[in-house]
Structures are given as C-alpha cells and as structure tokens.
N, C-alpha and C. Protein backbone atom coordinates (compact mmCIF):
# COMPACT_ATOMS: atom_id res chain seq x y z
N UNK A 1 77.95 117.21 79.25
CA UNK A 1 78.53 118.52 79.49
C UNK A 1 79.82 118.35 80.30
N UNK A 2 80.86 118.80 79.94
CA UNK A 2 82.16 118.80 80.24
C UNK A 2 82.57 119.62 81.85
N UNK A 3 82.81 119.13 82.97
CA UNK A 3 82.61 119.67 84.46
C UNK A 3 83.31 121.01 84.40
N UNK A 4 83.88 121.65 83.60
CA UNK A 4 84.68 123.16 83.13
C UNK A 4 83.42 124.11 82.93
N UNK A 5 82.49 123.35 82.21
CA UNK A 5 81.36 124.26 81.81
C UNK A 5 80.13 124.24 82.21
N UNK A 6 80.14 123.35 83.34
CA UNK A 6 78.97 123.78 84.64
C UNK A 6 79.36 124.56 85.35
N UNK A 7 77.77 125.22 85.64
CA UNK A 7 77.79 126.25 86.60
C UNK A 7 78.80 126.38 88.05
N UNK A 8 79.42 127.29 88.26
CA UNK A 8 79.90 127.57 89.29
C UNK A 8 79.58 127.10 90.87
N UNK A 9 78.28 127.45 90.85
CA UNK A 9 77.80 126.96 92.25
C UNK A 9 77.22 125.87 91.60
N UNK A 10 76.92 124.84 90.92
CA UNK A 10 76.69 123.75 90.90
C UNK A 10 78.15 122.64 91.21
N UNK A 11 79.28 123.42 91.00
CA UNK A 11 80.60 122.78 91.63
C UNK A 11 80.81 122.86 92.49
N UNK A 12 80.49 124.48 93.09
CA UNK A 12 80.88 123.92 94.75
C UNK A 12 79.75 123.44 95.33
N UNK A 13 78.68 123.16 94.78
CA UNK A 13 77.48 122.09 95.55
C UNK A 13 78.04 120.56 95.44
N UNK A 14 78.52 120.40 94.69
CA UNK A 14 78.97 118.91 94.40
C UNK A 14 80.34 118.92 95.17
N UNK A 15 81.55 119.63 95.53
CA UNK A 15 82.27 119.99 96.14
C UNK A 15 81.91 119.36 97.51
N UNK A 16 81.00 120.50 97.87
CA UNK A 16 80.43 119.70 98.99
C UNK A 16 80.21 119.08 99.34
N UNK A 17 79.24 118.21 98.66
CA UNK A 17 78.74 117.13 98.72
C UNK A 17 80.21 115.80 99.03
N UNK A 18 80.96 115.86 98.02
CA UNK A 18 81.99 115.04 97.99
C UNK A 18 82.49 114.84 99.26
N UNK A 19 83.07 116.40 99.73
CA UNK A 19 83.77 116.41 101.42
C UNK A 19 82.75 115.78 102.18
N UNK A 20 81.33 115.96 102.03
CA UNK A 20 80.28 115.09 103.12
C UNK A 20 80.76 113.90 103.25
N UNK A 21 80.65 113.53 101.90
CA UNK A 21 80.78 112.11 101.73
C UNK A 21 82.11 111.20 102.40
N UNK A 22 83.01 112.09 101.69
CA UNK A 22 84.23 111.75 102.36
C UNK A 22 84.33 111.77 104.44
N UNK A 23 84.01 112.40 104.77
CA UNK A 23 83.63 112.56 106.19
C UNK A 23 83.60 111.68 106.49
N UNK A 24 82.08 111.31 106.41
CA UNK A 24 81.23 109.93 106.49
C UNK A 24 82.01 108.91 106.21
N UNK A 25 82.29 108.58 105.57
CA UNK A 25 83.55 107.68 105.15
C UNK A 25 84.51 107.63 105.90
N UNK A 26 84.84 108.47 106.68
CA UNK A 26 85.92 108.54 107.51
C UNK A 26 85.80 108.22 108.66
N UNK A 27 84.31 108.46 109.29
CA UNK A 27 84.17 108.14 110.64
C UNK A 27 83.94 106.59 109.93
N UNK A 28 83.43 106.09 109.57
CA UNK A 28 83.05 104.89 109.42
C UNK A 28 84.54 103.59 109.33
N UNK A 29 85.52 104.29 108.74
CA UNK A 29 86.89 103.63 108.49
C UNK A 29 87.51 103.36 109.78
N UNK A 30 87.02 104.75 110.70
CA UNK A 30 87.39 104.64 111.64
C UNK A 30 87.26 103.86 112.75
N UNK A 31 85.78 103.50 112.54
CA UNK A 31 85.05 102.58 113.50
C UNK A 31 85.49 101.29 113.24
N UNK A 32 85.65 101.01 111.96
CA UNK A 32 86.32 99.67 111.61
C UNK A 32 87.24 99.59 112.37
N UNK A 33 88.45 100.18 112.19
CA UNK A 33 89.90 100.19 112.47
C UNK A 33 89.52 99.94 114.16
N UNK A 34 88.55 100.86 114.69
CA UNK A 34 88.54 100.55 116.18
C UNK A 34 88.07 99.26 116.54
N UNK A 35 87.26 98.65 115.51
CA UNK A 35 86.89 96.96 116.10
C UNK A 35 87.98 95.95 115.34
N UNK A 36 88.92 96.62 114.95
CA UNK A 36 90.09 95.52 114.29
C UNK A 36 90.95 95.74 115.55
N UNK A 37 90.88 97.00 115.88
CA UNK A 37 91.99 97.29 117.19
C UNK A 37 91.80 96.40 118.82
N UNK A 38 90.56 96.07 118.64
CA UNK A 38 89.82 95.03 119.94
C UNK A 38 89.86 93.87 119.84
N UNK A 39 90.62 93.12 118.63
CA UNK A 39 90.06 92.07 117.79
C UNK A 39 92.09 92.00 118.32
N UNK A 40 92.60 92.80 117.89
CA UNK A 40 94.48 93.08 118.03
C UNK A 40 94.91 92.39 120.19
N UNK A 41 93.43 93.32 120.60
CA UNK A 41 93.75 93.25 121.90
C UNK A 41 93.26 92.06 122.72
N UNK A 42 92.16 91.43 122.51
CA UNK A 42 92.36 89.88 122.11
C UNK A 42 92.91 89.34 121.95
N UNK A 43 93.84 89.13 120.74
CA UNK A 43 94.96 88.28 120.27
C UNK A 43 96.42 88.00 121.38
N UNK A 44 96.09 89.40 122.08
CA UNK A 44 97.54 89.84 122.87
C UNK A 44 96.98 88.93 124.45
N UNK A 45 95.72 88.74 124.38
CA UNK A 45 95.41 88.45 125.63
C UNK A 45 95.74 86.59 125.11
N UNK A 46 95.19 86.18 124.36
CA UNK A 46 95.28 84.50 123.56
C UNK A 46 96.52 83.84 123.53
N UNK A 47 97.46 84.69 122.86
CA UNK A 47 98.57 84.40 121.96
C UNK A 47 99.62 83.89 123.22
N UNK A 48 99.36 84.25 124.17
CA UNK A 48 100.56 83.75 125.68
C UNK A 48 100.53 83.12 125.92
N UNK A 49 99.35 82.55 125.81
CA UNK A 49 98.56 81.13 126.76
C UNK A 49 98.98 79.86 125.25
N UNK A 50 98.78 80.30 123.93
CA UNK A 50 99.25 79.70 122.92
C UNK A 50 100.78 79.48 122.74
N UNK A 51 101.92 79.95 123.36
CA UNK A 51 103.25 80.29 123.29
C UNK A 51 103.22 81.01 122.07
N UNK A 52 102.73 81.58 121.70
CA UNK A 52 102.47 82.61 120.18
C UNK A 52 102.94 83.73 120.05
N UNK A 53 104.22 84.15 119.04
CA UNK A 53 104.65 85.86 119.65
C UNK A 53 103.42 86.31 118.88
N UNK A 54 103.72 88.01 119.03
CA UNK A 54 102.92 88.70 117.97
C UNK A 54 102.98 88.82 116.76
N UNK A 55 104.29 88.35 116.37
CA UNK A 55 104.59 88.15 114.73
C UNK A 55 104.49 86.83 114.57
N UNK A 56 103.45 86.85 113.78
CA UNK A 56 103.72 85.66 112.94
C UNK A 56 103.70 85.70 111.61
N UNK A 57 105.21 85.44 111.05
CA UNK A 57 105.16 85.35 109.89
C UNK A 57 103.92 85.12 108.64
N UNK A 58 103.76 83.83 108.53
CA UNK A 58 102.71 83.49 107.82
C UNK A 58 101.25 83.81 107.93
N UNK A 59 101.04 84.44 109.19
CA UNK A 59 99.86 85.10 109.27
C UNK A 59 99.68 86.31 108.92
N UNK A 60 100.92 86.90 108.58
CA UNK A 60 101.42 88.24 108.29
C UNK A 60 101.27 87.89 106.22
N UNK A 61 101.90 86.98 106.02
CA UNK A 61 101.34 86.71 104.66
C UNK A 61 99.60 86.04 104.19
N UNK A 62 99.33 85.53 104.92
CA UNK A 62 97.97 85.30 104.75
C UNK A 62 97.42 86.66 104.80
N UNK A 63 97.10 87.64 105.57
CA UNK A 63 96.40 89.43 105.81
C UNK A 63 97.09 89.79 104.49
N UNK A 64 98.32 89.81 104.47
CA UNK A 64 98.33 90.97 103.11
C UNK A 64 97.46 90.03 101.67
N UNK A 65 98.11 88.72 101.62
CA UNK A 65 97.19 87.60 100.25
C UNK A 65 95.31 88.29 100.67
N UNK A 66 95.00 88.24 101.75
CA UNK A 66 93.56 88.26 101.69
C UNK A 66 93.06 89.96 101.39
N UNK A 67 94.42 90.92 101.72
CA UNK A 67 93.63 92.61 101.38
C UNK A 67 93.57 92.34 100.17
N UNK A 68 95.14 92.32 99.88
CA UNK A 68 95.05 92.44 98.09
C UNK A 68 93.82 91.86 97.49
N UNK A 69 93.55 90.61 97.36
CA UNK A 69 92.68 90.17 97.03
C UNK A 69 91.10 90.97 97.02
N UNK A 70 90.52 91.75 97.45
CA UNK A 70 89.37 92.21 98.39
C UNK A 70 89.90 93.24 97.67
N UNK A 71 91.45 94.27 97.34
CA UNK A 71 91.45 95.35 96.73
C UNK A 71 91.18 95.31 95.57
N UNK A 72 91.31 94.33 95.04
CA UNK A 72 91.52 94.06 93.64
C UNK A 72 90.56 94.03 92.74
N UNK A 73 89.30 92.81 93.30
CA UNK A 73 88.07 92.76 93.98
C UNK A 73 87.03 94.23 93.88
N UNK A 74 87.01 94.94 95.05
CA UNK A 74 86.56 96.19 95.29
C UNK A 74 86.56 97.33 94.27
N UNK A 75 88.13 97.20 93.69
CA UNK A 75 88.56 98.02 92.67
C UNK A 75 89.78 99.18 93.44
N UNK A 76 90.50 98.77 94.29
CA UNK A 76 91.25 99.64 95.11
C UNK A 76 92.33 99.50 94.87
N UNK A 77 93.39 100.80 94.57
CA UNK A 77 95.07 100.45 94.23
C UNK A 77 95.69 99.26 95.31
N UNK A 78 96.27 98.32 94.91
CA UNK A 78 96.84 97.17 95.26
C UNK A 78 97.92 98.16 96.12
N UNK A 79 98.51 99.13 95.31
CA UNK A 79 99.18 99.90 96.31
C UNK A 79 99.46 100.55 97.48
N UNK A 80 98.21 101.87 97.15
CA UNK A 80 97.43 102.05 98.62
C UNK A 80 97.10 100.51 100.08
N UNK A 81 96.31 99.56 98.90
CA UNK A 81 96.25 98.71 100.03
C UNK A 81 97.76 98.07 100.99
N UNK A 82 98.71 97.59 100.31
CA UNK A 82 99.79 97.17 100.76
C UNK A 82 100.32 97.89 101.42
N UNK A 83 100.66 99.38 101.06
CA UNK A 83 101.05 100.09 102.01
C UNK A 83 100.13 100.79 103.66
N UNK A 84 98.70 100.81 103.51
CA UNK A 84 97.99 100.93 104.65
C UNK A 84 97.90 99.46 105.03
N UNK A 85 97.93 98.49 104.75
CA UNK A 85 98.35 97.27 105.31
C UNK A 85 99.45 97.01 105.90
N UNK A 86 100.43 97.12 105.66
CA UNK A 86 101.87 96.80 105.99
C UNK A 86 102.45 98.17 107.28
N UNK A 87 101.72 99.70 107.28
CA UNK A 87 101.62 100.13 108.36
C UNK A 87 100.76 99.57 109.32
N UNK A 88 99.74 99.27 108.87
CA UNK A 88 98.83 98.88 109.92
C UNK A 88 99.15 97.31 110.89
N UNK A 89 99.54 96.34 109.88
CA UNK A 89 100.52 95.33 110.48
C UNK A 89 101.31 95.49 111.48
N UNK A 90 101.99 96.71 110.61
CA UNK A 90 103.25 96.68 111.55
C UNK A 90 102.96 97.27 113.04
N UNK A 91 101.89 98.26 113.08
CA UNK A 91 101.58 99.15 114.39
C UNK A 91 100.74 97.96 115.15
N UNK A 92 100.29 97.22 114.45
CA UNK A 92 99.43 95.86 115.41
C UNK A 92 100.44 95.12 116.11
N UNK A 93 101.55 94.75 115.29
CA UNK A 93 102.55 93.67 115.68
C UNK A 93 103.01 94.48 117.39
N UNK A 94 103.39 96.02 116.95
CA UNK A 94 104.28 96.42 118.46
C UNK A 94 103.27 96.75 119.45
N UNK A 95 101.69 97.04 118.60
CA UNK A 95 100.94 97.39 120.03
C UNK A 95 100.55 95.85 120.80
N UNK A 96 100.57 94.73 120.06
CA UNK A 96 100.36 93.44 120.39
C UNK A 96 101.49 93.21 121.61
N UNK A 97 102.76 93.31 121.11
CA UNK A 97 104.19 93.19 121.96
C UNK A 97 103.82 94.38 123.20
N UNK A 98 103.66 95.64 122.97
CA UNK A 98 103.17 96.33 124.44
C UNK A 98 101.97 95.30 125.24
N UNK A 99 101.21 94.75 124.88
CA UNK A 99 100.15 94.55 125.95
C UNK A 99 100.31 93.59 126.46
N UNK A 100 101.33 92.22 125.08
CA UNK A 100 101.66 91.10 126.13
C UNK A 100 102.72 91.34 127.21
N UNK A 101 103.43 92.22 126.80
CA UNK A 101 104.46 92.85 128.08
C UNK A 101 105.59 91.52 128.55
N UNK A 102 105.27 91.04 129.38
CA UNK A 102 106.72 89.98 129.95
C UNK A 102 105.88 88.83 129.46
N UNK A 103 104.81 88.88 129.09
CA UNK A 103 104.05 87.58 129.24
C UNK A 103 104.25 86.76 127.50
N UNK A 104 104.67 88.13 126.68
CA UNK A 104 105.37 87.72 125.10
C UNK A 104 106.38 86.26 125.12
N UNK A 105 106.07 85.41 124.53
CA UNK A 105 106.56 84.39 124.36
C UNK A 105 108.03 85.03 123.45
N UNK A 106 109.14 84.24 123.93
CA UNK A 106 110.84 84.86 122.96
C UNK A 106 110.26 84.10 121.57
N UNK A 107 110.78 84.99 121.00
CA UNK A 107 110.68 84.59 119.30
C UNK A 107 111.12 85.42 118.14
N UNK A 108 110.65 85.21 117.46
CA UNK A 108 111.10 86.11 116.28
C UNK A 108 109.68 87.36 116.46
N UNK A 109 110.37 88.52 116.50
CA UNK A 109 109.44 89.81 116.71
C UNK A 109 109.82 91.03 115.87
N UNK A 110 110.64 90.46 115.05
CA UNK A 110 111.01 91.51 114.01
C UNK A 110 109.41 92.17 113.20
N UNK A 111 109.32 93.55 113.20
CA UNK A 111 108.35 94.11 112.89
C UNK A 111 108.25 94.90 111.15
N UNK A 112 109.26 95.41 110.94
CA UNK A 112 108.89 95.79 110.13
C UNK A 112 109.12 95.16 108.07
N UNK A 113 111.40 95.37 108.36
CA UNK A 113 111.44 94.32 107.09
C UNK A 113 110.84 93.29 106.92
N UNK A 114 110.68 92.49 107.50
CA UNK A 114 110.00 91.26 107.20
C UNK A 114 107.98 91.37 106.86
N UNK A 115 107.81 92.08 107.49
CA UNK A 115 106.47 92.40 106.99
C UNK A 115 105.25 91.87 107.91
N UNK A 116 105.77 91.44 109.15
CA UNK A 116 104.79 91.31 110.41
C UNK A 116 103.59 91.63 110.45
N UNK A 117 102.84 90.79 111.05
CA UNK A 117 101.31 91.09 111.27
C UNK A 117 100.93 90.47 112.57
N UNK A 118 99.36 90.63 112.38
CA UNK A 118 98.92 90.21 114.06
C UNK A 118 98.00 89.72 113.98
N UNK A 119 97.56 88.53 114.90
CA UNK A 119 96.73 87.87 114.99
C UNK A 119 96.46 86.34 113.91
C-alpha cells in the first residue's frame, strides 16, 4: 500500500514515532560527541609534554580516511560525513589550541584550509 493511501492517523502515528526516534538519536550523538570532546581535552593536556601542536596534519588525514571509510561502510553520505568531520576537526583543532594556551608548542596551526584535526 502506497504511504498516500494510509490512513491519516496511522501517519501521524508513524510521524511520531520517527521524531521519537530521531530524539533518541540525538541525545545519544550527543553523548558521543561529549566523550570525543574529553578524549580532545586529553590530547591538549599530552600533546605539550610531546612538543605536538594541535594540528597535525596527517592525523587530520588519517580521521577523515577512517570516517569515510565507516560512512561508506554504515551506508552514510560520504558527504554529510566529510563535512560534519571537517567542522568538527576544525572546532577540535582551536578548542585544543585554547586549552594548551602558552604551553602550545610553535608550529603549523593552520585550522581550517588545510583540513586540521586533533589528536
């Protein structure tokens, strides 16, 4: 049966349902993101004592090689992923640079063209 020609309130029951779902999904993304964000604040505490800025290039290409991969994988636009990757990189790289503060080793800290990451 074609979803045009189900019942009315059987759509907005499923409606519903969807936004639940989605919710749920959301706090849960969220919780991730908050133990990737502890995992960021770590790195900032490590990386000084390593002479390590917060960008590192090639670690910045290794994270995006390993989403894609996992999107691809999963079944998730390569797109979406690169681009919530490459923000999310990039907001790791400068919140990394805030916490090491003076203690940031000089280096290359370019954040965004280049495609920076953390940890």
């Amino acid at each position: 049966k074609d979803v045009a020609e189900r019942p009315q309130q059987a759509l907005q029951d499923e409606m519903s349902d969807v936004r639940r779902l989605i919710d749920e999904l959301d706090e849960e993304l969220v919780a991730l993101l908050a133990k990737r964000q502890r995992q960021i604040e770590r790195a900032a505490r490590v990386k000084p004592a390593l002479g390590s800025p917060a960008n590192v290039p090639e670690r910045v290409d290794e994270v995006l090689a390993h989403v894609l991969g996992v999107a691809r994988r999963e079944g998730l636009s390569v797109e979406v992923a690169m681009n919530l990757w490459r923000a999310l990189i990039d907001w790791s790289i400068q919140y990394e640079e805030r916490l090491m503060g003076d203690r940031a080793p000089k280096g290359d800290s370019q954040t965004s063209s280049d495609g920076g990451a953390s940890s």
